[in-house]
PDB file of N, CA and C in Angstrom:
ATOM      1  N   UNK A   1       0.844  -1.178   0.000  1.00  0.00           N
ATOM      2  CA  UNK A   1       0.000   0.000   0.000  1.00  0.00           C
ATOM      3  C   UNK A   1       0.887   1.238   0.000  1.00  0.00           C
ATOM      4  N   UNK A   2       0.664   1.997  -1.059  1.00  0.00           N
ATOM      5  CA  UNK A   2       1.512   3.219  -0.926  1.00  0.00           C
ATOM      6  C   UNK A   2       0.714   4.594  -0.325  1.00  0.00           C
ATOM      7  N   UNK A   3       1.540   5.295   0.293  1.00  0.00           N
ATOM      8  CA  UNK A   3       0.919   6.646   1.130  1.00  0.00           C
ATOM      9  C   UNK A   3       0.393   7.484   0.141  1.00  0.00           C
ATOM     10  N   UNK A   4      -0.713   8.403   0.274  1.00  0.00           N
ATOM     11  CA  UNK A   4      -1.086   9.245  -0.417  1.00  0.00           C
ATOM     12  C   UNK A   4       0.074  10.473   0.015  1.00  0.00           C
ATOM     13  N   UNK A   5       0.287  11.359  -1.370  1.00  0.00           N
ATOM     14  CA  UNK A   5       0.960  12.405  -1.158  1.00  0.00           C
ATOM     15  C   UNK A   5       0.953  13.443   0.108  1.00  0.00           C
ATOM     16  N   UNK A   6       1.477  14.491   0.980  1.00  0.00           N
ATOM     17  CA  UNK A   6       1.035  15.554   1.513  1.00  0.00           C
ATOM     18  C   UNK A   6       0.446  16.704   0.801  1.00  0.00           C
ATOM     19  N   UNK A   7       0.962  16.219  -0.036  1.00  0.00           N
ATOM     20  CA  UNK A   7       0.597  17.550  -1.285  1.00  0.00           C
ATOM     21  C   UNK A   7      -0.961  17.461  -1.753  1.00  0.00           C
ATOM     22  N   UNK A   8      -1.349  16.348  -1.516  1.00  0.00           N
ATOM     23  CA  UNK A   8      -3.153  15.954  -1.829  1.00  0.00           C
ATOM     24  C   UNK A   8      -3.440  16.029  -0.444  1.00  0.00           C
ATOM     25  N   UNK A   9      -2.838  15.998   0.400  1.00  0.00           N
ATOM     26  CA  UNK A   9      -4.234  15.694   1.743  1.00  0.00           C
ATOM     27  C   UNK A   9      -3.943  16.714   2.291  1.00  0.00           C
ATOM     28  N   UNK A  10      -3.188  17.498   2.418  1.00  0.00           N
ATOM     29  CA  UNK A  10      -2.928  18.991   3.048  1.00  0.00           C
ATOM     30  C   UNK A  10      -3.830  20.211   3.002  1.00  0.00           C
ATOM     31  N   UNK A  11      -4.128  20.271   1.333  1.00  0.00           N
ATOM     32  CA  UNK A  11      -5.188  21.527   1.177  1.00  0.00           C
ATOM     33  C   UNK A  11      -6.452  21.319   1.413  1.00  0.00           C
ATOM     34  N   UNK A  12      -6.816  19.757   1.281  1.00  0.00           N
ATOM     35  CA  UNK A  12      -7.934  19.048   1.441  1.00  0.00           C
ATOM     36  C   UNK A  12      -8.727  19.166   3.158  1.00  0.00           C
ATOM     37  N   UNK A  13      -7.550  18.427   3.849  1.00  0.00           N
ATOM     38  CA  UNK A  13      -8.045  18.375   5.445  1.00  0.00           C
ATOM     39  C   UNK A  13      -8.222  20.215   5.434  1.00  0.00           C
ATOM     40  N   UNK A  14      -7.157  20.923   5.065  1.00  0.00           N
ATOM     41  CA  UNK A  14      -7.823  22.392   5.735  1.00  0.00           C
ATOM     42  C   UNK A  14      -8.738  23.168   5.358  1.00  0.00           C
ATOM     43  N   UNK A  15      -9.138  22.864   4.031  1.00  0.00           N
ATOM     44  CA  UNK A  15     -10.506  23.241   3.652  1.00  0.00           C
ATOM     45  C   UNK A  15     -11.720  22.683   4.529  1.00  0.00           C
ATOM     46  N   UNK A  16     -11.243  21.304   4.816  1.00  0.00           N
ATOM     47  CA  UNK A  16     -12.341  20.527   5.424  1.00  0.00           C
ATOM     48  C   UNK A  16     -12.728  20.955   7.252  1.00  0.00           C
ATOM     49  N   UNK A  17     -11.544  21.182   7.871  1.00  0.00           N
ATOM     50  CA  UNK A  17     -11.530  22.012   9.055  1.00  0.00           C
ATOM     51  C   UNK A  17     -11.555  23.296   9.294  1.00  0.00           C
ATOM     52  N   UNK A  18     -11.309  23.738   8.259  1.00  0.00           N
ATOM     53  CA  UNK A  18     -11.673  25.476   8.310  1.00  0.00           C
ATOM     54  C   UNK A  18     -10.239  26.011   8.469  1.00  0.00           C
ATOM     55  N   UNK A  19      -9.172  25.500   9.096  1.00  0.00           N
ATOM     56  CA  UNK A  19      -8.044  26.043   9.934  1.00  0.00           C
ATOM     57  C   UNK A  19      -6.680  25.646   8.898  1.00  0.00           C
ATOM     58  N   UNK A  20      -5.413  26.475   9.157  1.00  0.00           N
ATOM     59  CA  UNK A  20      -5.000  26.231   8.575  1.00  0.00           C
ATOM     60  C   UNK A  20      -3.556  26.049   9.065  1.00  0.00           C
ATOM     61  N   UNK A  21      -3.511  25.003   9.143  1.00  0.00           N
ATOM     62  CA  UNK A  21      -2.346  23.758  10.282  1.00  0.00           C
ATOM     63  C   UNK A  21      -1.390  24.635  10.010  1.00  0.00           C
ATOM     64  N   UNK A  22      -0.449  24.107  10.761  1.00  0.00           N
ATOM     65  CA  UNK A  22       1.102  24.657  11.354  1.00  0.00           C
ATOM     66  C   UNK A  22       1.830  24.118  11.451  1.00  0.00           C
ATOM     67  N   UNK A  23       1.265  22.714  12.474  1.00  0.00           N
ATOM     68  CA  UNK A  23       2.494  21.247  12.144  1.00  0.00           C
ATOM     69  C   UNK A  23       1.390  20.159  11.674  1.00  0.00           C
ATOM     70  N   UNK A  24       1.613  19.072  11.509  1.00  0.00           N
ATOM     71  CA  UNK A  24       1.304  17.554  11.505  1.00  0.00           C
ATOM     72  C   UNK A  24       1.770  16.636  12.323  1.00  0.00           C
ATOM     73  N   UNK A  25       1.321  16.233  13.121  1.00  0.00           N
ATOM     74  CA  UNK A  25       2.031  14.695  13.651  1.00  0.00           C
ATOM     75  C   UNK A  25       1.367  13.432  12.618  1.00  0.00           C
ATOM     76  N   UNK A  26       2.359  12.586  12.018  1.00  0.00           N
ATOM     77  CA  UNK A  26       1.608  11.934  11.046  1.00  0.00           C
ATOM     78  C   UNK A  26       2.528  10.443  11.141  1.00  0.00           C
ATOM     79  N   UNK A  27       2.253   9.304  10.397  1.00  0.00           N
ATOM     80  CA  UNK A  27       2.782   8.210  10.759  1.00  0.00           C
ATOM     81  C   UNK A  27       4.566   8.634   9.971  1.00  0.00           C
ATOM     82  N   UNK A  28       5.166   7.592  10.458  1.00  0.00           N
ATOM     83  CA  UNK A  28       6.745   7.396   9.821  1.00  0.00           C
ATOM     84  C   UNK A  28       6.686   7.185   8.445  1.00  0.00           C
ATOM     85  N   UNK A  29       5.973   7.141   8.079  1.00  0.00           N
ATOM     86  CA  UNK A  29       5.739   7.161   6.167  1.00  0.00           C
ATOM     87  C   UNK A  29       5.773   8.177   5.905  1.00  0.00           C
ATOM     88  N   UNK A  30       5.751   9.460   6.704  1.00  0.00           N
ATOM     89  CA  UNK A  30       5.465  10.370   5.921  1.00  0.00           C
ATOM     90  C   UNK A  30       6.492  11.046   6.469  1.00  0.00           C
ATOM     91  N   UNK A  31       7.473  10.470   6.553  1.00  0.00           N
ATOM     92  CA  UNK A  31       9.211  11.163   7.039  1.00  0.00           C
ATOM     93  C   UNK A  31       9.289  11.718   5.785  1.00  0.00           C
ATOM     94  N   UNK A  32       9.456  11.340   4.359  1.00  0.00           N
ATOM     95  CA  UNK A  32      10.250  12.093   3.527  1.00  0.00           C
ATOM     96  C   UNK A  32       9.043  13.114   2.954  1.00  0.00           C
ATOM     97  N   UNK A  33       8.098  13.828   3.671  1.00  0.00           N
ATOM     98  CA  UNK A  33       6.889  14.720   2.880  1.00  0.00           C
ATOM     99  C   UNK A  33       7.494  15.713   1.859  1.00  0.00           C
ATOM    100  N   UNK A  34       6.493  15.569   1.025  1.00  0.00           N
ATOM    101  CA  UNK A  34       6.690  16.230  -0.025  1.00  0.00           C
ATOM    102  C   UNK A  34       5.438  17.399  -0.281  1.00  0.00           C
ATOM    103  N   UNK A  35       5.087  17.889   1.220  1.00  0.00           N
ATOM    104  CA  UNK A  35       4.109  18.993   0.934  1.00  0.00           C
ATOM    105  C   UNK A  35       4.539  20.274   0.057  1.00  0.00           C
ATOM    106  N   UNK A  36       3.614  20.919  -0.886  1.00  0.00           N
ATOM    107  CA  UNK A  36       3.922  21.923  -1.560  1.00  0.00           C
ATOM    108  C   UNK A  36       4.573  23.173  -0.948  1.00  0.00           C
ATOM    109  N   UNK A  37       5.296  23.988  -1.429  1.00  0.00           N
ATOM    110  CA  UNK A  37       5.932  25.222  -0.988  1.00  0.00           C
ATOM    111  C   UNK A  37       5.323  25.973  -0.405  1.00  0.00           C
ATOM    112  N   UNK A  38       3.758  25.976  -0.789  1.00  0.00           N
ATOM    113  CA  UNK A  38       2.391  26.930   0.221  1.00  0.00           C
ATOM    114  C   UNK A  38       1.940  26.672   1.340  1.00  0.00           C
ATOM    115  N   UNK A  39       2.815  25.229   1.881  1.00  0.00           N
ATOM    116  CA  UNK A  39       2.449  24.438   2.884  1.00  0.00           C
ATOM    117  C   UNK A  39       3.234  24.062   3.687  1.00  0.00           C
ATOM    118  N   UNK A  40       4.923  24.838   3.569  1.00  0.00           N
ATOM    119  CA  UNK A  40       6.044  24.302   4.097  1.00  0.00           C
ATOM    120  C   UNK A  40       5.667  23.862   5.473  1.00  0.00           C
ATOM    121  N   UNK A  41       6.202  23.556   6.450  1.00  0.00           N
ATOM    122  CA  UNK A  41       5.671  23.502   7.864  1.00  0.00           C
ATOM    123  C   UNK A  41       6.243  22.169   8.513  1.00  0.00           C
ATOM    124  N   UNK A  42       5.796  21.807  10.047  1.00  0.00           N
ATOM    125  CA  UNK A  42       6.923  21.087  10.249  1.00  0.00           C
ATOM    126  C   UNK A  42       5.984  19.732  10.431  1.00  0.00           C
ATOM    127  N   UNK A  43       6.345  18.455  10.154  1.00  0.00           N
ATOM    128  CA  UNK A  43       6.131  17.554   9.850  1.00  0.00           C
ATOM    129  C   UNK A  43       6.740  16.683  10.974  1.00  0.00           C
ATOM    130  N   UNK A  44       5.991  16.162  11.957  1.00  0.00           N
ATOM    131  CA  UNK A  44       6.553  15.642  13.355  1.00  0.00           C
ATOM    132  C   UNK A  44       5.760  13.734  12.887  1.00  0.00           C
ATOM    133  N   UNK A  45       6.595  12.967  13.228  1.00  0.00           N
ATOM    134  CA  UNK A  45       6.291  11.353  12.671  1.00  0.00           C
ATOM    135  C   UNK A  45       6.115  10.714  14.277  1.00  0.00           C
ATOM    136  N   UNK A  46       5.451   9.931  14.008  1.00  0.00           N
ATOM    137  CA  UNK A  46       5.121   9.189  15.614  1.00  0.00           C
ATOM    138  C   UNK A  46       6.498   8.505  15.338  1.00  0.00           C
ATOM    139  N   UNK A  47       6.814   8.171  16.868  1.00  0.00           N
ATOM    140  CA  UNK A  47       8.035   7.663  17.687  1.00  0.00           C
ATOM    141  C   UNK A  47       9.561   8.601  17.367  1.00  0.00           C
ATOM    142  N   UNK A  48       8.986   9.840  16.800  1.00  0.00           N
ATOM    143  CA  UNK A  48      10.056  10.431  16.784  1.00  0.00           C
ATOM    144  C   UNK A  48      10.868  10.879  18.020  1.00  0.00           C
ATOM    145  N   UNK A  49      11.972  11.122  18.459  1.00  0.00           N
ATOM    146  CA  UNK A  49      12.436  11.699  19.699  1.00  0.00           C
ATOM    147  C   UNK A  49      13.036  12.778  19.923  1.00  0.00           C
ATOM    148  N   UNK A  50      13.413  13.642  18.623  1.00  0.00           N
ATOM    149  CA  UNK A  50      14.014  14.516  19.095  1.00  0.00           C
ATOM    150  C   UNK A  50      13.287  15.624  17.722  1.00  0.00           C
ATOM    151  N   UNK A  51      14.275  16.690  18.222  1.00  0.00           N
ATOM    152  CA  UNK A  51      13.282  18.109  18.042  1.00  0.00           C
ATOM    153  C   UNK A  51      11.941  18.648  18.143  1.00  0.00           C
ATOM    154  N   UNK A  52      11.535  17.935  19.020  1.00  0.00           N
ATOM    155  CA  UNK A  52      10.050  17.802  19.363  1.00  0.00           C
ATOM    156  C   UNK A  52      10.032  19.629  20.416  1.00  0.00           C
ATOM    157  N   UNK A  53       8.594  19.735  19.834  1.00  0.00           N
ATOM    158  CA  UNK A  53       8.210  21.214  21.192  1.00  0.00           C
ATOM    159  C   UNK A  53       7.817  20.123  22.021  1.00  0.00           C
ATOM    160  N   UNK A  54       7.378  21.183  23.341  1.00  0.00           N
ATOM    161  CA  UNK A  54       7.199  20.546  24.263  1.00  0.00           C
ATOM    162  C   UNK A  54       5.377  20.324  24.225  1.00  0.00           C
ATOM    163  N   UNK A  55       4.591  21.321  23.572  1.00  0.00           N
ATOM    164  CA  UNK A  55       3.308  20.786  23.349  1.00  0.00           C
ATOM    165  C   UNK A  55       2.836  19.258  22.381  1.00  0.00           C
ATOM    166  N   UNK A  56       3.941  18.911  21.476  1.00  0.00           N
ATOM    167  CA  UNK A  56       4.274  17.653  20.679  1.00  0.00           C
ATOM    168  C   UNK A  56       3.869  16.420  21.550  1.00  0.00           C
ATOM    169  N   UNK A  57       5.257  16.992  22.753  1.00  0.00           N
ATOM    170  CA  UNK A  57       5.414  15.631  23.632  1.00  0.00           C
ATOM    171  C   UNK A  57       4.748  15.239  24.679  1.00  0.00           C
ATOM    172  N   UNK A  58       3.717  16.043  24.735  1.00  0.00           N
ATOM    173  CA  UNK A  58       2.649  15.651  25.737  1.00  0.00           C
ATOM    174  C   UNK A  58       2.276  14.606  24.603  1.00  0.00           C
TER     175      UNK A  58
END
């Protein structure tokens, strides 16, 4: 099964929530994201450990 792009589900979920994200926490598949340039932002993967904020690591 391959991951859908960030670049498709990015503009999608924030249309769909109204809001317009800042980070993602998203599975380890989506370590190498390839969200568009309108969407740079930081991309946090479960079991990651470091460079985390501290609102992340709650």
């Amino acid at each position: 099964m391959t991951a859908i792009p960030l670049a498709a589900v990015i503009p999608d979920m924030q249309r769909i929530i109204g809001y317009e994200t800042q980070r993602i926490l998203a599975d380890a598949g989506y370590r190498g994201q390839n969200a568009p340039q309108s969407h740079k932002f930081r991309v946090f993967t479960a079991g990651q450990k470091r460079r985390l904020t501290s609102a992340i690591k709650r």
